[in-house]
N, C-alpha and C. Protein backbone atom coordinates (compact mmCIF):
# COMPACT_ATOMS: atom_id res chain seq x y z
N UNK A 1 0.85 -1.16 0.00
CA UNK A 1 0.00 0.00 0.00
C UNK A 1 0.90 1.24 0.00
N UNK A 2 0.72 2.29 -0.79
CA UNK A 2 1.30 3.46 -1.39
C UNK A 2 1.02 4.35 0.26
N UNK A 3 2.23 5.29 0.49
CA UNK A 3 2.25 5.93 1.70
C UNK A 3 0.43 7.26 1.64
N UNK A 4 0.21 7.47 0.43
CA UNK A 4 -1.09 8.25 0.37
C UNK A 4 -2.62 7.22 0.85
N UNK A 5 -2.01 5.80 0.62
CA UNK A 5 -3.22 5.08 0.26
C UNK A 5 -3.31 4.36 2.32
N UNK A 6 -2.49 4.75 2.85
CA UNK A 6 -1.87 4.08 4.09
C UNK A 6 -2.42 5.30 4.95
N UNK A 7 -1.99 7.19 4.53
CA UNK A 7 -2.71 7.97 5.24
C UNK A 7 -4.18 7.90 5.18
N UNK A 8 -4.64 7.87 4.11
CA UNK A 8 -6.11 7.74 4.05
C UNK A 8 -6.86 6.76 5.00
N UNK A 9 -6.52 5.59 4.98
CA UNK A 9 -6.61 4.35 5.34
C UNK A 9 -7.23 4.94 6.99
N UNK A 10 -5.74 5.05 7.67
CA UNK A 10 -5.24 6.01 9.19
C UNK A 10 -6.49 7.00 9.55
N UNK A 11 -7.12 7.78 7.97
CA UNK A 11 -7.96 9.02 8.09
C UNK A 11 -9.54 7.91 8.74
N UNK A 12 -9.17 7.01 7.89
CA UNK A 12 -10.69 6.77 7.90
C UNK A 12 -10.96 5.75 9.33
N UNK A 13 -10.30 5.27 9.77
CA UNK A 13 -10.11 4.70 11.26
C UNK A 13 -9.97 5.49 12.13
N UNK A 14 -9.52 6.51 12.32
CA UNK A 14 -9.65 7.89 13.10
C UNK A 14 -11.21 8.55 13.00
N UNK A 15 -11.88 8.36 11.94
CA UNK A 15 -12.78 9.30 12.19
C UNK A 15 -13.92 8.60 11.86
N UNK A 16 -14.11 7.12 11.54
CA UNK A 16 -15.25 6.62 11.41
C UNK A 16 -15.37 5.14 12.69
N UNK A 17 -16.33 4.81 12.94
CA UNK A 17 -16.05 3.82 14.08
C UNK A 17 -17.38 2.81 13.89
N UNK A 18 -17.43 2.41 12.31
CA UNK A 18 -18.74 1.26 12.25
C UNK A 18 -17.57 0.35 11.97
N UNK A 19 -18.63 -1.33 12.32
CA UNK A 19 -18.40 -2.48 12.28
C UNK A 19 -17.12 -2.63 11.30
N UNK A 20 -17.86 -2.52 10.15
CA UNK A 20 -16.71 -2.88 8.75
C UNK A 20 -15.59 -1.67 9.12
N UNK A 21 -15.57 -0.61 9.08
CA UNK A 21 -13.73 -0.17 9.51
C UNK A 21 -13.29 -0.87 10.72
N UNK A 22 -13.55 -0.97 11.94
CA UNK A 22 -13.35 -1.68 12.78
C UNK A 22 -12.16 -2.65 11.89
N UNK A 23 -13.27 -3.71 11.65
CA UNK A 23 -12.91 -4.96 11.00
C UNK A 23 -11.57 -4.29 9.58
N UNK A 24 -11.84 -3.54 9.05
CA UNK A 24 -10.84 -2.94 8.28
C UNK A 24 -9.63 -2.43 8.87
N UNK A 25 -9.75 -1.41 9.87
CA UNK A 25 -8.06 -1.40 10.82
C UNK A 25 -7.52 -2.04 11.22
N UNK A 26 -8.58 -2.88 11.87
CA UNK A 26 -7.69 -4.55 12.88
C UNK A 26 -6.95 -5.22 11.50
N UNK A 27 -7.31 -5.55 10.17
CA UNK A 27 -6.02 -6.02 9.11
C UNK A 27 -5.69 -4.99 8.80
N UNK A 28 -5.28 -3.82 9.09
CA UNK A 28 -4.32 -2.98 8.24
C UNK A 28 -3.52 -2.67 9.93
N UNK A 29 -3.80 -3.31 11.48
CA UNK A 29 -2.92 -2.95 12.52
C UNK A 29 -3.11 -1.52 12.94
N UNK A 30 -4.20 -0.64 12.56
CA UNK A 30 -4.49 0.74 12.70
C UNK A 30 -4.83 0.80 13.86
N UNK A 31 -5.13 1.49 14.83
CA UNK A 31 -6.29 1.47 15.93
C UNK A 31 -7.50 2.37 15.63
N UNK A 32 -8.64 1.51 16.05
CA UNK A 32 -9.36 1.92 15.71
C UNK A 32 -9.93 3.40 16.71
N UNK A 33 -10.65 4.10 16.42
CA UNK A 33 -11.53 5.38 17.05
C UNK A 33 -11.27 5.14 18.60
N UNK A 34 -11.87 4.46 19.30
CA UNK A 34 -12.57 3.74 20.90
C UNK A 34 -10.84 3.47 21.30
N UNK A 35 -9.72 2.91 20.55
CA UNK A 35 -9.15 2.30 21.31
C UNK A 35 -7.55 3.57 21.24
N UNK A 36 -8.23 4.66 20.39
CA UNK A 36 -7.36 5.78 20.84
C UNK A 36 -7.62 7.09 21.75
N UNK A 37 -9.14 6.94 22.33
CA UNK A 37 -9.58 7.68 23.37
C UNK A 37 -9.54 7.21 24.82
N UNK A 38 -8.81 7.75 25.84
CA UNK A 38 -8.71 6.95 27.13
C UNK A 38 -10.09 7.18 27.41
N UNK A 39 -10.29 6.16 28.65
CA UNK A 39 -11.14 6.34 29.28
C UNK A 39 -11.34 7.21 30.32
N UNK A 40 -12.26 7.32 31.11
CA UNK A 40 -12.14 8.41 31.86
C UNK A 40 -11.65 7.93 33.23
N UNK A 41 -11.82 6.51 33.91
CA UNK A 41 -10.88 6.22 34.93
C UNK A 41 -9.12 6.34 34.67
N UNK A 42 -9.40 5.58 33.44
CA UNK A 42 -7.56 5.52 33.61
C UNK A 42 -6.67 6.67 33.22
N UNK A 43 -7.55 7.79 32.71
CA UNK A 43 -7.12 9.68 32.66
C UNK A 43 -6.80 9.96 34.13
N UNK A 44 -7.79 9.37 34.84
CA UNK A 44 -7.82 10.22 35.94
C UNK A 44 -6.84 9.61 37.19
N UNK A 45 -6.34 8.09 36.67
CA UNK A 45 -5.11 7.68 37.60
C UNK A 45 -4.39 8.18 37.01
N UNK A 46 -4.18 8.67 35.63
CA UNK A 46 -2.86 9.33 35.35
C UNK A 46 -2.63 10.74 35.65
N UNK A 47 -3.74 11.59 35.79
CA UNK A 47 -4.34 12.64 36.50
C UNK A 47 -3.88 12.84 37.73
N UNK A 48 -3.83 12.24 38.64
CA UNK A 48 -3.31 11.92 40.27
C UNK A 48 -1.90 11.38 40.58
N UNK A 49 -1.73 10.53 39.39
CA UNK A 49 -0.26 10.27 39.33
C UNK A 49 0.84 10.93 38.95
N UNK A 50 0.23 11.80 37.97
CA UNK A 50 1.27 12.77 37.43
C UNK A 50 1.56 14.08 38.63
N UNK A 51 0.40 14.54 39.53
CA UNK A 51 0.14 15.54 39.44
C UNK A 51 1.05 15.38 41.18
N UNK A 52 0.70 14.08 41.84
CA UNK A 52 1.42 13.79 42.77
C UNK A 52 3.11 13.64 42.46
N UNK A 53 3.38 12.95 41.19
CA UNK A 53 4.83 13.02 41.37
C UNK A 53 5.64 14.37 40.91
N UNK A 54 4.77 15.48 40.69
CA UNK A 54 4.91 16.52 40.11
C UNK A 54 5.32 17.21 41.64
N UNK A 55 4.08 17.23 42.66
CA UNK A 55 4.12 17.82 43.94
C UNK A 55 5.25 17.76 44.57
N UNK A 56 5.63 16.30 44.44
CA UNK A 56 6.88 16.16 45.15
C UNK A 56 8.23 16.32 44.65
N UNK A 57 8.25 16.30 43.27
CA UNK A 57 9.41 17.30 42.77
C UNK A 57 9.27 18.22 42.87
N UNK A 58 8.75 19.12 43.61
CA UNK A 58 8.69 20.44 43.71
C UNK A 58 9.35 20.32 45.07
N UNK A 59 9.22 19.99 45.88
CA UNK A 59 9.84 19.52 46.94
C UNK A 59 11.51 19.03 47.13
N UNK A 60 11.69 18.63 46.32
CA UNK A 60 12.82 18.08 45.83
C UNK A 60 14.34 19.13 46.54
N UNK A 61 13.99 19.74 45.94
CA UNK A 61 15.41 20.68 46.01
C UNK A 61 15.47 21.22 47.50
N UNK A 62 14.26 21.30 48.14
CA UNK A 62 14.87 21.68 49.83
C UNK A 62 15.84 20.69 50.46
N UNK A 63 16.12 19.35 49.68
CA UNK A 63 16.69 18.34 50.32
C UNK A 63 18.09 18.76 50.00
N UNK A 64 18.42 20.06 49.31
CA UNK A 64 19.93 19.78 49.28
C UNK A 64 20.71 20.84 50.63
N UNK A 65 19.76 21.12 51.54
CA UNK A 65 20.37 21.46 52.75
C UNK A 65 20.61 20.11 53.56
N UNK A 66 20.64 18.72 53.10
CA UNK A 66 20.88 17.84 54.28
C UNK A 66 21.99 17.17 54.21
N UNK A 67 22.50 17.24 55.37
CA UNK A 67 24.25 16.62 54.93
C UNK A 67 24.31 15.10 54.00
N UNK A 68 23.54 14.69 54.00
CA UNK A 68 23.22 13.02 53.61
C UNK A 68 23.13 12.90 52.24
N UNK A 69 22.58 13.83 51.27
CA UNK A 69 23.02 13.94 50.33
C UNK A 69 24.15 14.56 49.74
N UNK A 70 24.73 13.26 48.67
CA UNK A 70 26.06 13.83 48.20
C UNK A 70 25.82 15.04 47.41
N UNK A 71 26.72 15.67 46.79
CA UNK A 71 26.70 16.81 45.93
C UNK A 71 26.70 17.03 44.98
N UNK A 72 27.15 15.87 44.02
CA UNK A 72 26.96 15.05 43.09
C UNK A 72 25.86 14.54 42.56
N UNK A 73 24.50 14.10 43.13
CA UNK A 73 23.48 14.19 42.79
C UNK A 73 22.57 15.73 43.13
N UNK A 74 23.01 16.39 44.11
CA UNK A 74 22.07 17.45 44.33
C UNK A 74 22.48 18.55 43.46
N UNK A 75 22.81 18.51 42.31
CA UNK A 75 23.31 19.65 41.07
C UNK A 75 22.21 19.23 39.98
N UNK A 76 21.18 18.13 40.11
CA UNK A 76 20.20 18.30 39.28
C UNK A 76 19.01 18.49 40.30
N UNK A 77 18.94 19.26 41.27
CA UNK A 77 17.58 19.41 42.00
C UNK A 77 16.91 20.33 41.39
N UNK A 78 17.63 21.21 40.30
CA UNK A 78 16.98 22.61 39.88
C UNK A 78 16.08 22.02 38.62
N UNK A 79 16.52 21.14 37.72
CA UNK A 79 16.09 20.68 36.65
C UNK A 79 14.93 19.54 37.50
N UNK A 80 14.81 19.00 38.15
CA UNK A 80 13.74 18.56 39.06
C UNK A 80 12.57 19.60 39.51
N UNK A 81 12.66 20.26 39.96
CA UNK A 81 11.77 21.50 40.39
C UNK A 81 10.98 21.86 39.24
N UNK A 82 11.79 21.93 37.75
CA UNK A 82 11.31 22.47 36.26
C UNK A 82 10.26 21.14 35.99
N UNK A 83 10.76 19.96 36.30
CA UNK A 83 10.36 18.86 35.76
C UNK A 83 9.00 18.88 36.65
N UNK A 84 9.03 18.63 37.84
CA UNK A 84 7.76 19.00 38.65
C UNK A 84 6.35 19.92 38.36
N UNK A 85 6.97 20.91 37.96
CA UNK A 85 6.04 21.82 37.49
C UNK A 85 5.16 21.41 36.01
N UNK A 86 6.65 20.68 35.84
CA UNK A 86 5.77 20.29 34.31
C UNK A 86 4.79 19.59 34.32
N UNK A 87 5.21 18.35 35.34
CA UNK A 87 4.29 17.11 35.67
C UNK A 87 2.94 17.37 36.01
N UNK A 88 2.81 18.58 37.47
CA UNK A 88 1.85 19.46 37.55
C UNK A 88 1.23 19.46 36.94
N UNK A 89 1.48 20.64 35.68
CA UNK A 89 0.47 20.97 34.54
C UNK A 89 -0.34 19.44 33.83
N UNK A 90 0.54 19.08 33.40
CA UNK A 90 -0.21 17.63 33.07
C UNK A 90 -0.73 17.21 33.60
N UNK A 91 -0.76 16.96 35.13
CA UNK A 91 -1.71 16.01 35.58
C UNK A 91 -3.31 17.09 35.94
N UNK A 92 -2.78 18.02 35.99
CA UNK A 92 -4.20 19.30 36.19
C UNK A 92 -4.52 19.49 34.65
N UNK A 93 -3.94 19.28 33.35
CA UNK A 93 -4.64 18.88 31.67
C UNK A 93 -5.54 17.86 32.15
N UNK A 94 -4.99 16.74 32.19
CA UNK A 94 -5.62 15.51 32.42
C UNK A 94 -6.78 15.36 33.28
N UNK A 95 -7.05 16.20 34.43
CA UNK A 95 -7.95 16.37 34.93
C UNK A 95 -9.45 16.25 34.18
């Protein structure tokens, strides 16, 4: 199948979701409509998950006042803090 005849294909499994495409993506390996929309539980563990490991990289960098960490790892606490925030946002998208 020609790379035009392969996008189309992609177009029409994306945006149509009867029986026969179904049955048409599953042999061409496409996913169909349903199985590229999450659901709304498993958004929302990723929702809580993100948004918690986000919280606590934000947290992160007060730990480099403790003698126990070497110094050597505490030179990426700043890029942690960035990363946190990011996580944040995502898990409050996902919401």
């Amino acid at each position: 199948m020609s790379l035009s005849g392969r996008i189309n294909a992609i177009s029409t499994c994306v945006m149509r979701s009867t029986l026969t495409t179904k049955l048409f993506c599953r042999r061409l390996n496409i996913p169909a409509k349903e199985s590229i929309i999450m659901d709304n539980a498993t958004k929302k563990q990723f929702s809580i998950g993100f948004f918690a490991i986000g919280f606590v990289m934000l947290f992160i960098p007060d730990l480099k006042h403790l003698d126990a960490i070497p110094l050597g790892i505490s030179q990426y606490f700043g890029i942690m803090f960035y990363l946190g925030l990011v996580f944040m946002v995502i898990g409050y998208y996902l919401k």
